[in-house]
PDB file of N, CA and C in Angstrom:
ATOM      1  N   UNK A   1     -39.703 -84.194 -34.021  1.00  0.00           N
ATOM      2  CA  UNK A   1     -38.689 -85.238 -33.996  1.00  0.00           C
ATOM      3  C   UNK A   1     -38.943 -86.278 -35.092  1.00  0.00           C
ATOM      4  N   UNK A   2     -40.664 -86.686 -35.405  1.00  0.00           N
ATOM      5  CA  UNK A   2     -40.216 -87.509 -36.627  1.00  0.00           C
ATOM      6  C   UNK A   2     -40.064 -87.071 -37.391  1.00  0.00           C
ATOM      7  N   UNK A   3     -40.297 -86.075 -38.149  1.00  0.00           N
ATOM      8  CA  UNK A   3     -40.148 -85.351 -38.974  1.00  0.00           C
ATOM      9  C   UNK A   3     -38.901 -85.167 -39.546  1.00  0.00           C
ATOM     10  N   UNK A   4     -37.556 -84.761 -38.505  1.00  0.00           N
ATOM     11  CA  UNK A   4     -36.546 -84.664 -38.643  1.00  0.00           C
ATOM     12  C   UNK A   4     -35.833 -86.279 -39.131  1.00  0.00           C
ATOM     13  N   UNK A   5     -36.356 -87.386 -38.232  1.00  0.00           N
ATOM     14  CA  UNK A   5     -35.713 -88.733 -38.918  1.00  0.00           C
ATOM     15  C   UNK A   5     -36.436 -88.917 -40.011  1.00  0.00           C
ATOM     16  N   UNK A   6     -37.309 -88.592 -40.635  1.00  0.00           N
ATOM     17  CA  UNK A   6     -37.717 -88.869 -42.074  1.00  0.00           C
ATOM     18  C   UNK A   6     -36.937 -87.830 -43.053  1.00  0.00           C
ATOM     19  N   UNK A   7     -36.766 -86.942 -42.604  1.00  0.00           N
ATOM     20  CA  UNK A   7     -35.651 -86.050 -43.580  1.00  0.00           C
ATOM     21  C   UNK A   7     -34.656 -86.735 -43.630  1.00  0.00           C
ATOM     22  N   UNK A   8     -34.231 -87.133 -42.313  1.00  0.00           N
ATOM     23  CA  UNK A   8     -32.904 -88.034 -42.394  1.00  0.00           C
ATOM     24  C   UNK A   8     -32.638 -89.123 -43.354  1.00  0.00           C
ATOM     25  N   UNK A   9     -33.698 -89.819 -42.872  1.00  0.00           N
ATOM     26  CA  UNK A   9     -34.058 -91.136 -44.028  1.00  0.00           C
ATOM     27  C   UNK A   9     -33.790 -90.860 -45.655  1.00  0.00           C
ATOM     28  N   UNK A  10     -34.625 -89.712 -45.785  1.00  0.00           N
ATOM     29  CA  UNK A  10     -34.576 -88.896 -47.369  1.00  0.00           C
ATOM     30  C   UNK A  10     -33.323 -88.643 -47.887  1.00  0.00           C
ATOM     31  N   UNK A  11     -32.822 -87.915 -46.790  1.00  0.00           N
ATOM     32  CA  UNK A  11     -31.243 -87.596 -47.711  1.00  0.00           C
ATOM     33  C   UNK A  11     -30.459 -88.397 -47.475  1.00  0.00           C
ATOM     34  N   UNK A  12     -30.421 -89.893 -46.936  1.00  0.00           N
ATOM     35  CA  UNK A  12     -29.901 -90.888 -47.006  1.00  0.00           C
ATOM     36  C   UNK A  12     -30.717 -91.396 -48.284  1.00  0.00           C
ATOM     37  N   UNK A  13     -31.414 -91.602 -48.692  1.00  0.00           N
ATOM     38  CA  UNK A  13     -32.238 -92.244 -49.612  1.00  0.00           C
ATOM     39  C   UNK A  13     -30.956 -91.638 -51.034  1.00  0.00           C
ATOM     40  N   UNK A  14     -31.487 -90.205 -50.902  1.00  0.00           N
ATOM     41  CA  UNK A  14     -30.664 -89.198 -52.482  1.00  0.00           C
ATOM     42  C   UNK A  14     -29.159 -89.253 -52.112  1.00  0.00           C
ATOM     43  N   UNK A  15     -28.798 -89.470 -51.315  1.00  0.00           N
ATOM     44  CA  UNK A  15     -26.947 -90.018 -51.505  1.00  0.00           C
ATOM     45  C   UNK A  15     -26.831 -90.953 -51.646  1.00  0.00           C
ATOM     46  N   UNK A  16     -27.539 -91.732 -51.731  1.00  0.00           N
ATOM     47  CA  UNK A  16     -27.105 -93.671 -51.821  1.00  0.00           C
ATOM     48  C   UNK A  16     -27.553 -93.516 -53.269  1.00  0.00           C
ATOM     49  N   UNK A  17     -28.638 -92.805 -54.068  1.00  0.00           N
ATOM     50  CA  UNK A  17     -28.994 -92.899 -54.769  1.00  0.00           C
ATOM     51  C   UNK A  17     -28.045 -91.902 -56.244  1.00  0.00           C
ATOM     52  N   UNK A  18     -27.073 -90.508 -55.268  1.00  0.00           N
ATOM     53  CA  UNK A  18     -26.558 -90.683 -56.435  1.00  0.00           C
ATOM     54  C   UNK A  18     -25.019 -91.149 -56.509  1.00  0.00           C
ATOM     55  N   UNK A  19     -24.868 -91.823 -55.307  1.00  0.00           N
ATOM     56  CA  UNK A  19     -23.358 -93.171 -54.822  1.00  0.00           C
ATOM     57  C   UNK A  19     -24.142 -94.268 -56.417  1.00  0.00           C
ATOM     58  N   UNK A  20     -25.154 -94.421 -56.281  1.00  0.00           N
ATOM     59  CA  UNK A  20     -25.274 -95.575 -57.279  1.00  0.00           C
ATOM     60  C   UNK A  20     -25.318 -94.990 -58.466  1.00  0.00           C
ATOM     61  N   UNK A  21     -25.961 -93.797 -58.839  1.00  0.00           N
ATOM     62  CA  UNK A  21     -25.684 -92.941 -60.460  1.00  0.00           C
ATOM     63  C   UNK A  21     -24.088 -92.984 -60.412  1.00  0.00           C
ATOM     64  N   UNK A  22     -23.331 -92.452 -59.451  1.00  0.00           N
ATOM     65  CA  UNK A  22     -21.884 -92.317 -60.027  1.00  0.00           C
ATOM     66  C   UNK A  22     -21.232 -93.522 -60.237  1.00  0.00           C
ATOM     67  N   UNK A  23     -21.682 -94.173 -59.382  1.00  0.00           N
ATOM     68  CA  UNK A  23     -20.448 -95.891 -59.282  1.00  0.00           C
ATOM     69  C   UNK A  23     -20.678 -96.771 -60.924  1.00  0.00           C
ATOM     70  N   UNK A  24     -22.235 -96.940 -61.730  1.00  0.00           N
ATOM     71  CA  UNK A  24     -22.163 -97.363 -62.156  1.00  0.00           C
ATOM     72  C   UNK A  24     -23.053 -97.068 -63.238  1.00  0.00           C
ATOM     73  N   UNK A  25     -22.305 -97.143 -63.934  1.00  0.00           N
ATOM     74  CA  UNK A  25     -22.433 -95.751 -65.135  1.00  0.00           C
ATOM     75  C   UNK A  25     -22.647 -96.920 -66.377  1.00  0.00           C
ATOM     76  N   UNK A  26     -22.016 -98.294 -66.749  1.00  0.00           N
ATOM     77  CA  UNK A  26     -21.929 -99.086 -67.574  1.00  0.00           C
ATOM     78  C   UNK A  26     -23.228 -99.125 -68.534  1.00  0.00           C
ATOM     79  N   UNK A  27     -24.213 -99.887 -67.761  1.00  0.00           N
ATOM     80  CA  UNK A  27     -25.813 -99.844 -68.534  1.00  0.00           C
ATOM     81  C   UNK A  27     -26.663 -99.000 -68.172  1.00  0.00           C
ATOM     82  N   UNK A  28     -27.168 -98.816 -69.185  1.00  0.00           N
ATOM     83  CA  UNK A  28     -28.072 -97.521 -69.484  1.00  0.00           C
ATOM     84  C   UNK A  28     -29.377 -97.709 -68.223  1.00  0.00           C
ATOM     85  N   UNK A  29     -29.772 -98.638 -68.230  1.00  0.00           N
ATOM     86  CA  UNK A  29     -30.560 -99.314 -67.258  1.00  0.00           C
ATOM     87  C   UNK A  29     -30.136 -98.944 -65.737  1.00  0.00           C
ATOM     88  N   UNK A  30     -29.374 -99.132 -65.617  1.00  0.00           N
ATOM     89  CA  UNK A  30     -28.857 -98.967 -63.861  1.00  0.00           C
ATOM     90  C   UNK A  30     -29.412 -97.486 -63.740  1.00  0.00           C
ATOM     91  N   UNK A  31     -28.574 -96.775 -65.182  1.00  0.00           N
ATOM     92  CA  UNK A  31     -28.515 -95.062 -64.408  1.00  0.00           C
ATOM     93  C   UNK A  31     -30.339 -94.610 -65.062  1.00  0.00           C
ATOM     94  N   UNK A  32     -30.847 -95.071 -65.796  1.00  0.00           N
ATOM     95  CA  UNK A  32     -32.047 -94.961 -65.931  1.00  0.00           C
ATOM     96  C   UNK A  32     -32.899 -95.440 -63.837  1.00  0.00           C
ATOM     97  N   UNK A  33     -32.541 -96.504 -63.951  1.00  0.00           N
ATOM     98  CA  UNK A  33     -33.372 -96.680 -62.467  1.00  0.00           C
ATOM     99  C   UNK A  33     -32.770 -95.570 -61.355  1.00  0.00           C
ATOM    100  N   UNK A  34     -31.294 -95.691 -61.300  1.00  0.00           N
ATOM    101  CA  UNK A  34     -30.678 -94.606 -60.183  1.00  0.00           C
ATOM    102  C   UNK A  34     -31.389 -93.217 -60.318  1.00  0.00           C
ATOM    103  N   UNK A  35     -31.765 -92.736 -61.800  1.00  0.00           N
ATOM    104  CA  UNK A  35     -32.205 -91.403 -62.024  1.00  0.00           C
ATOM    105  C   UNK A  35     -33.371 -91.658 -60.903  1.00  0.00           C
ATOM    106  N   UNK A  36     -34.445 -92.591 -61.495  1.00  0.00           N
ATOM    107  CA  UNK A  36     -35.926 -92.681 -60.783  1.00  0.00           C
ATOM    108  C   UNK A  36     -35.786 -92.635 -59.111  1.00  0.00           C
ATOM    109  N   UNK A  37     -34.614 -93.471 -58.525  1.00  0.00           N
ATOM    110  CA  UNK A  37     -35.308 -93.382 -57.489  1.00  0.00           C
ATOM    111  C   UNK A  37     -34.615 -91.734 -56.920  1.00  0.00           C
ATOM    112  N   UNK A  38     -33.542 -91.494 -58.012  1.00  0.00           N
ATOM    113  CA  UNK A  38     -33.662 -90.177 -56.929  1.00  0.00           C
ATOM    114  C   UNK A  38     -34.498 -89.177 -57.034  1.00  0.00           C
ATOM    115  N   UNK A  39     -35.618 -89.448 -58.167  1.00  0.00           N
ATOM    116  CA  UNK A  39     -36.790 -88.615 -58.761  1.00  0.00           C
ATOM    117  C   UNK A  39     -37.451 -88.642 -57.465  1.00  0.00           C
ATOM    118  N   UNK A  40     -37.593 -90.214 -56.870  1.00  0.00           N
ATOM    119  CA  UNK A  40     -38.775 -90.343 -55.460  1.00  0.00           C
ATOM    120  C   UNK A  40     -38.076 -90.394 -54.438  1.00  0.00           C
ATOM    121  N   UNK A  41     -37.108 -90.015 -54.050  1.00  0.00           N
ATOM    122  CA  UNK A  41     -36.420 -89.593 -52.713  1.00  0.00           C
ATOM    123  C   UNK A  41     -37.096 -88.017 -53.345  1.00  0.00           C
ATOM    124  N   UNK A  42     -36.237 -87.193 -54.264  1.00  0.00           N
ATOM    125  CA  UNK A  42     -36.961 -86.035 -54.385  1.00  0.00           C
ATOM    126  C   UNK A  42     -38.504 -85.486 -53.976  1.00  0.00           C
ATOM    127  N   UNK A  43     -39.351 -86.445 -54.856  1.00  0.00           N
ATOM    128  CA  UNK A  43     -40.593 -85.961 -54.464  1.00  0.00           C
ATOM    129  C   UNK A  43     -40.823 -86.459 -52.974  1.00  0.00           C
ATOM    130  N   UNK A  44     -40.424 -87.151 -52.084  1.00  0.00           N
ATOM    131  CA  UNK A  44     -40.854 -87.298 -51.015  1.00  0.00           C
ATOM    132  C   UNK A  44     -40.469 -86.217 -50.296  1.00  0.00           C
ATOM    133  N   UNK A  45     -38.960 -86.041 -50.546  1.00  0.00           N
ATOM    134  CA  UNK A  45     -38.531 -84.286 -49.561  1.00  0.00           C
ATOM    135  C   UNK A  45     -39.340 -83.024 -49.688  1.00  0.00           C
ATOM    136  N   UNK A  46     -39.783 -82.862 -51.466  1.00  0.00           N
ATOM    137  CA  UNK A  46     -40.651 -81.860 -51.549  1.00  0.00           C
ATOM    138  C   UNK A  46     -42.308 -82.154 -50.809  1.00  0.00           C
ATOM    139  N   UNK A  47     -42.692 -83.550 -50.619  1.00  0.00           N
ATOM    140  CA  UNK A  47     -43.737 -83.471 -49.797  1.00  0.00           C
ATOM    141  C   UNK A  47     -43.495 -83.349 -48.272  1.00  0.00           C
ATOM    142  N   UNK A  48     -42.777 -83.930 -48.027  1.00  0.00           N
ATOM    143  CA  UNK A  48     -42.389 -83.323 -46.355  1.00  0.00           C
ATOM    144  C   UNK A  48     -42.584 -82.156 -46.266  1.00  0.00           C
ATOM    145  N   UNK A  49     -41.645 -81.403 -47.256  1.00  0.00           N
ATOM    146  CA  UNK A  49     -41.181 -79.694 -46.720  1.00  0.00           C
ATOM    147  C   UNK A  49     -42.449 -79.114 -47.035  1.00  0.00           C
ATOM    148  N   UNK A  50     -43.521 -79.182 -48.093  1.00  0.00           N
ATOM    149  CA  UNK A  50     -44.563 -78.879 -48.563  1.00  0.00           C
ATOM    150  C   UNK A  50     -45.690 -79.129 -47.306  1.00  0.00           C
ATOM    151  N   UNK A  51     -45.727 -80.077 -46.765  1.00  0.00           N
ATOM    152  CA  UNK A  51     -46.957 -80.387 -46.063  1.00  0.00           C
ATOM    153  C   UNK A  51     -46.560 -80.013 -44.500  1.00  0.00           C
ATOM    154  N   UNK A  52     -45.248 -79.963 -44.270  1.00  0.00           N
ATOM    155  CA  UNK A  52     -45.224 -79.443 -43.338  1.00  0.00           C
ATOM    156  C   UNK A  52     -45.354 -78.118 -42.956  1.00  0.00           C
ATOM    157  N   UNK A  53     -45.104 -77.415 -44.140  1.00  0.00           N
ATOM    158  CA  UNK A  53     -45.467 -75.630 -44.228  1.00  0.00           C
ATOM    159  C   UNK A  53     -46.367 -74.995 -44.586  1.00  0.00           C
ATOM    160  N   UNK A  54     -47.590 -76.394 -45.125  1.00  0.00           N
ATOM    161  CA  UNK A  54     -48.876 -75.878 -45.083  1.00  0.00           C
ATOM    162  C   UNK A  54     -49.070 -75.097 -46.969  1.00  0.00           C
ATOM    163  N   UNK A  55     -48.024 -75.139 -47.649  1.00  0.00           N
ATOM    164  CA  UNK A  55     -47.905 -74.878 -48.742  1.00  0.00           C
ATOM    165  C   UNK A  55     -49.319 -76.259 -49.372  1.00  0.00           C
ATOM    166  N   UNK A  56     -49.407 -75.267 -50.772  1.00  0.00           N
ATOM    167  CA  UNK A  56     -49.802 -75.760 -51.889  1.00  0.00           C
ATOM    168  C   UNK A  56     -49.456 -77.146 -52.342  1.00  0.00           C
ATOM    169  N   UNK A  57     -49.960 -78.493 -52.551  1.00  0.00           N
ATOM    170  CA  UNK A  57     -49.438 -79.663 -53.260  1.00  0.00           C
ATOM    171  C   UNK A  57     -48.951 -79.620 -54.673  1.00  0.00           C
ATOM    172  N   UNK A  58     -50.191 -78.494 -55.307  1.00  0.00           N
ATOM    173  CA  UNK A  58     -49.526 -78.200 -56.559  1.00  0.00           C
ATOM    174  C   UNK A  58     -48.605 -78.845 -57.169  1.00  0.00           C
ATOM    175  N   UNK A  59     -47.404 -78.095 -56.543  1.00  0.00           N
ATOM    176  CA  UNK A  59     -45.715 -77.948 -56.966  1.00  0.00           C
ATOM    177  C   UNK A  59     -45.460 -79.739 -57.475  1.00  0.00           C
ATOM    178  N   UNK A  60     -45.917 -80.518 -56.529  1.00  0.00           N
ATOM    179  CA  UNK A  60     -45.749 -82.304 -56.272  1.00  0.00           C
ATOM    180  C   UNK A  60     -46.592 -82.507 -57.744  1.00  0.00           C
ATOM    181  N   UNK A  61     -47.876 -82.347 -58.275  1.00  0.00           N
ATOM    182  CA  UNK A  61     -48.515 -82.693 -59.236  1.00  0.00           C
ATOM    183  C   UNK A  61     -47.647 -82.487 -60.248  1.00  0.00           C
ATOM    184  N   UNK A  62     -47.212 -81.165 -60.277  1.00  0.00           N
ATOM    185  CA  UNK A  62     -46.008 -81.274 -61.932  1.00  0.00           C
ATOM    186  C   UNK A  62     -44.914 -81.808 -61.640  1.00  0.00           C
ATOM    187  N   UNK A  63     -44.379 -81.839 -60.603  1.00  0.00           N
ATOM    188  CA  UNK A  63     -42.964 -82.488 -60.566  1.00  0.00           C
ATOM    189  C   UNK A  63     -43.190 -83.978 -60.913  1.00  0.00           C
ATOM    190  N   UNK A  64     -44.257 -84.700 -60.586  1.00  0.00           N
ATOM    191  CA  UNK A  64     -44.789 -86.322 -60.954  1.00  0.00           C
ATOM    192  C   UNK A  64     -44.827 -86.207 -62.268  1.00  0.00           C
ATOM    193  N   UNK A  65     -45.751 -84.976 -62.874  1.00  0.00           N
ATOM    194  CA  UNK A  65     -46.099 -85.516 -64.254  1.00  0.00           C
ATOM    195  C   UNK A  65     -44.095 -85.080 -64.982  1.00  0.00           C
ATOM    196  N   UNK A  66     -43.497 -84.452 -64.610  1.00  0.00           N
ATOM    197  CA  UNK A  66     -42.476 -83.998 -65.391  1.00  0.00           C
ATOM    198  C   UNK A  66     -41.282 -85.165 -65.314  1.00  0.00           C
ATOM    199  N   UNK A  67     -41.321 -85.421 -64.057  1.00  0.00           N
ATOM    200  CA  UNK A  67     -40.822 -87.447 -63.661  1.00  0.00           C
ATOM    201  C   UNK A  67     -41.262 -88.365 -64.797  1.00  0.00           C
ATOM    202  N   UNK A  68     -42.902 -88.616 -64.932  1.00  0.00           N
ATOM    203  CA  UNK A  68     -43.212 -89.785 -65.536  1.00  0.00           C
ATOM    204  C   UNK A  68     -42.543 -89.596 -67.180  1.00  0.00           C
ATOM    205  N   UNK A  69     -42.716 -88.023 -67.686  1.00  0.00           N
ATOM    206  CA  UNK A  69     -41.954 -87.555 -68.914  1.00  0.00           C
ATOM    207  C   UNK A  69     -40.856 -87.801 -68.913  1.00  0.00           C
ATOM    208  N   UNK A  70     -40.103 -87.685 -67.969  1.00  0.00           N
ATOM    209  CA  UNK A  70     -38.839 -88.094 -68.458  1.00  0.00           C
ATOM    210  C   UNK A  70     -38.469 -89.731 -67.695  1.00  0.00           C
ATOM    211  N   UNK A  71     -39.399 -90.397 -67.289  1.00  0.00           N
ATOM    212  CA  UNK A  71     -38.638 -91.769 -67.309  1.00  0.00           C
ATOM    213  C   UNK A  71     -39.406 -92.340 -68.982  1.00  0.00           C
ATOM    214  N   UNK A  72     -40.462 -91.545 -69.127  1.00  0.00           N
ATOM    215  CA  UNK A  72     -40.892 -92.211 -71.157  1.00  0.00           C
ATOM    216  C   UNK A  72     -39.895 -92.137 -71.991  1.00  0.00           C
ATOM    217  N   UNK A  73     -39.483 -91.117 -71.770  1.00  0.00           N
ATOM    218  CA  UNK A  73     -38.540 -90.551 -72.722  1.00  0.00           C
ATOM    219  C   UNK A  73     -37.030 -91.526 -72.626  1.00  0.00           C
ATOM    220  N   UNK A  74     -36.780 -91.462 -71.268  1.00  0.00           N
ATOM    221  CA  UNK A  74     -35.420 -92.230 -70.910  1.00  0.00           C
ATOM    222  C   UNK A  74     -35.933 -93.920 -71.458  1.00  0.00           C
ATOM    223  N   UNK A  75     -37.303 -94.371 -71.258  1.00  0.00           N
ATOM    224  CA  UNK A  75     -37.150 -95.971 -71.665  1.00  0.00           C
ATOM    225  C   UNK A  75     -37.376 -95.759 -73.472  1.00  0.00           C
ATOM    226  N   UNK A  76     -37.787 -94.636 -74.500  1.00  0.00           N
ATOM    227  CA  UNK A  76     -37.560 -95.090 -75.186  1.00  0.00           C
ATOM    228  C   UNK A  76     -36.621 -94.701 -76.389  1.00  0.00           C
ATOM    229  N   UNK A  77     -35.777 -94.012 -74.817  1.00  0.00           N
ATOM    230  CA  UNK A  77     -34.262 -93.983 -75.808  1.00  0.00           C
ATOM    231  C   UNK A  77     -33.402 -95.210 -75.482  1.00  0.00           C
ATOM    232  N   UNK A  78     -34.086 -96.143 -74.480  1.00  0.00           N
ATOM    233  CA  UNK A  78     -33.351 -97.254 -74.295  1.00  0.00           C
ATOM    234  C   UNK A  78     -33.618 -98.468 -75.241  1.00  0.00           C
ATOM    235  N   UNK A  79     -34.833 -98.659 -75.552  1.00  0.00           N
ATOM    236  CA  UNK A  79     -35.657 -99.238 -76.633  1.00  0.00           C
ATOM    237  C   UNK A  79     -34.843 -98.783 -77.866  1.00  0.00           C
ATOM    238  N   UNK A  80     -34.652 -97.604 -78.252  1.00  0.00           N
ATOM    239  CA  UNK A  80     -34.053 -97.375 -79.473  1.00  0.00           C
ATOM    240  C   UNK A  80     -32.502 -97.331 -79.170  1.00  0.00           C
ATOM    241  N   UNK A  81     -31.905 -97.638 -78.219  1.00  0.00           N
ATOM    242  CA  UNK A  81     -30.332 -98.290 -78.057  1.00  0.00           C
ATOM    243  C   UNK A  81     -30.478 -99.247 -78.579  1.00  0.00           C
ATOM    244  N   UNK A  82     -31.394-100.246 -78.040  1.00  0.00           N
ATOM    245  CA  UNK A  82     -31.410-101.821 -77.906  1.00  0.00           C
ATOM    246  C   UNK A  82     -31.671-102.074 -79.471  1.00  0.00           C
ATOM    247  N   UNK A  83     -32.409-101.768 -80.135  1.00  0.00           N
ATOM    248  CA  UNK A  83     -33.194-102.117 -81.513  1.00  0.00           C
ATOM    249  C   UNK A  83     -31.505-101.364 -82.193  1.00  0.00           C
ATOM    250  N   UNK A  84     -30.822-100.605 -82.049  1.00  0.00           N
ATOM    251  CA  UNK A  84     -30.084-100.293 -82.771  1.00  0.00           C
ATOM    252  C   UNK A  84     -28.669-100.921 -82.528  1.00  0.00           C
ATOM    253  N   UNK A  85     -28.396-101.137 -81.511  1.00  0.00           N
ATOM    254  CA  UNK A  85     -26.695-101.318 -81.214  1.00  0.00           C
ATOM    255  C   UNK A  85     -26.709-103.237 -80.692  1.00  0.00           C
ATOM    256  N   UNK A  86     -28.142-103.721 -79.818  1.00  0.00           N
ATOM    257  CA  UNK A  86     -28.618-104.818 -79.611  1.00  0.00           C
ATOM    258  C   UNK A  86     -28.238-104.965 -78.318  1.00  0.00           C
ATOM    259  N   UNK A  87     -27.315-104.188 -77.491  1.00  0.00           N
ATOM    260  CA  UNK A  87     -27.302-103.705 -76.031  1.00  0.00           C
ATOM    261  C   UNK A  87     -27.885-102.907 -75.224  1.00  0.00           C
ATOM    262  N   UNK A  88     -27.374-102.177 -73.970  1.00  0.00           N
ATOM    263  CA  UNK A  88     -27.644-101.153 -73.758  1.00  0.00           C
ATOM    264  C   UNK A  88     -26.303-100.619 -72.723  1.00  0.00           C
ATOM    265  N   UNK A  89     -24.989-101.325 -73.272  1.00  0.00           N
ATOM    266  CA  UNK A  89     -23.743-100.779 -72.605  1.00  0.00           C
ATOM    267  C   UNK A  89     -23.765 -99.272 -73.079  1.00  0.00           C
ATOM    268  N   UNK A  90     -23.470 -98.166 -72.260  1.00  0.00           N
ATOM    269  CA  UNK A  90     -22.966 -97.017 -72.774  1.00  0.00           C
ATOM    270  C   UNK A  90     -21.210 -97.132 -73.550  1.00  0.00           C
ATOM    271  N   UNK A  91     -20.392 -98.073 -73.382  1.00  0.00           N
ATOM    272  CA  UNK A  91     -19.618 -97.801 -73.789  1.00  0.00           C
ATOM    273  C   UNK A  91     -19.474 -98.246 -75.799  1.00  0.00           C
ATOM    274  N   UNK A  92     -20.570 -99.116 -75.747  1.00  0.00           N
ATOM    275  CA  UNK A  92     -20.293 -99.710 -77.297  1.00  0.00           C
ATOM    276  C   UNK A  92     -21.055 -98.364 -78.307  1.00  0.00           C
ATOM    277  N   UNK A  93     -21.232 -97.363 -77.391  1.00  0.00           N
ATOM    278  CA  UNK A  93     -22.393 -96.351 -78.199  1.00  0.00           C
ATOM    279  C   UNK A  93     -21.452 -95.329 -78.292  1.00  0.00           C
ATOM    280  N   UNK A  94     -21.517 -93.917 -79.459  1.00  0.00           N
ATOM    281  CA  UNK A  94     -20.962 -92.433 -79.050  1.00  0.00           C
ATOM    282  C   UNK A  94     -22.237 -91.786 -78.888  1.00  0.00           C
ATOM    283  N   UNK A  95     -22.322 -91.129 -78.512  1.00  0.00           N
ATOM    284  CA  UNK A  95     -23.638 -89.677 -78.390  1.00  0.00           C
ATOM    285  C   UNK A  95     -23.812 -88.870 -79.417  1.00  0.00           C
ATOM    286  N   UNK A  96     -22.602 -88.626 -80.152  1.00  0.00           N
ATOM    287  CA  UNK A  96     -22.528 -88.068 -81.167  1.00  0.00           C
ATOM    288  C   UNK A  96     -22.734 -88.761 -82.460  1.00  0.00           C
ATOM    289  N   UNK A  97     -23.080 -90.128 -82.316  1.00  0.00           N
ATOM    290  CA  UNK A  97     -23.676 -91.235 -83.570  1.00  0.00           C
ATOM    291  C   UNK A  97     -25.261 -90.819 -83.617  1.00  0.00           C
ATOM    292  N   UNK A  98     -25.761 -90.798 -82.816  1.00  0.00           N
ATOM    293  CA  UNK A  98     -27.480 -90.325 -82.877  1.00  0.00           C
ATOM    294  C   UNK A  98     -27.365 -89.144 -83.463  1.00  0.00           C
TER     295      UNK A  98
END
């Protein structure tokens, strides 16, 4: 039974989390943080389901290190928005200018 309300909790966690990736899309920042926390709603479901089945942690060690890679990567393409455009609105940018 707790088990089941902490799943609950979780996938309440990753729908609120991608209600906030879709709603607000404006600064790069918002959907940079919305990505993260649904990185750690993620890794928490994969540790539930993992530790409850007696599986390997493994799987959790690369999924962290492959997280921390891509929130580096995401802050310093935000760093190089900012130094270039002096914002970080997605709309004053194209994708196809980089």
């Amino acid at each position: 039974m707790k088990l089941l309300k902490l799943i609950i909790i979780v996938t309440f966690m990753f729908i609120s989390g991608l209600f906030v990736f879709c709603s607000i899309y404006k600064h790069l920042l918002m959907v940079l943080f919305s990505i993260e926390y649904l990185v750690v709603s993620l890794y928490l479901l994969f540790f539930l389901f993992l530790s409850q089945f007696g599986f390997e942690l493994y799987f959790i060690l690369i999924f962290l290190v492959l997280s921390v890679c891509e929130g580096a990567l995401g802050l310093g393409i935000l760093v190089n928005m900012i130094r270039s455009h002096g914002n970080d609105l997605l709309s004053s940018i194209s994708i196809l200018s980089w």
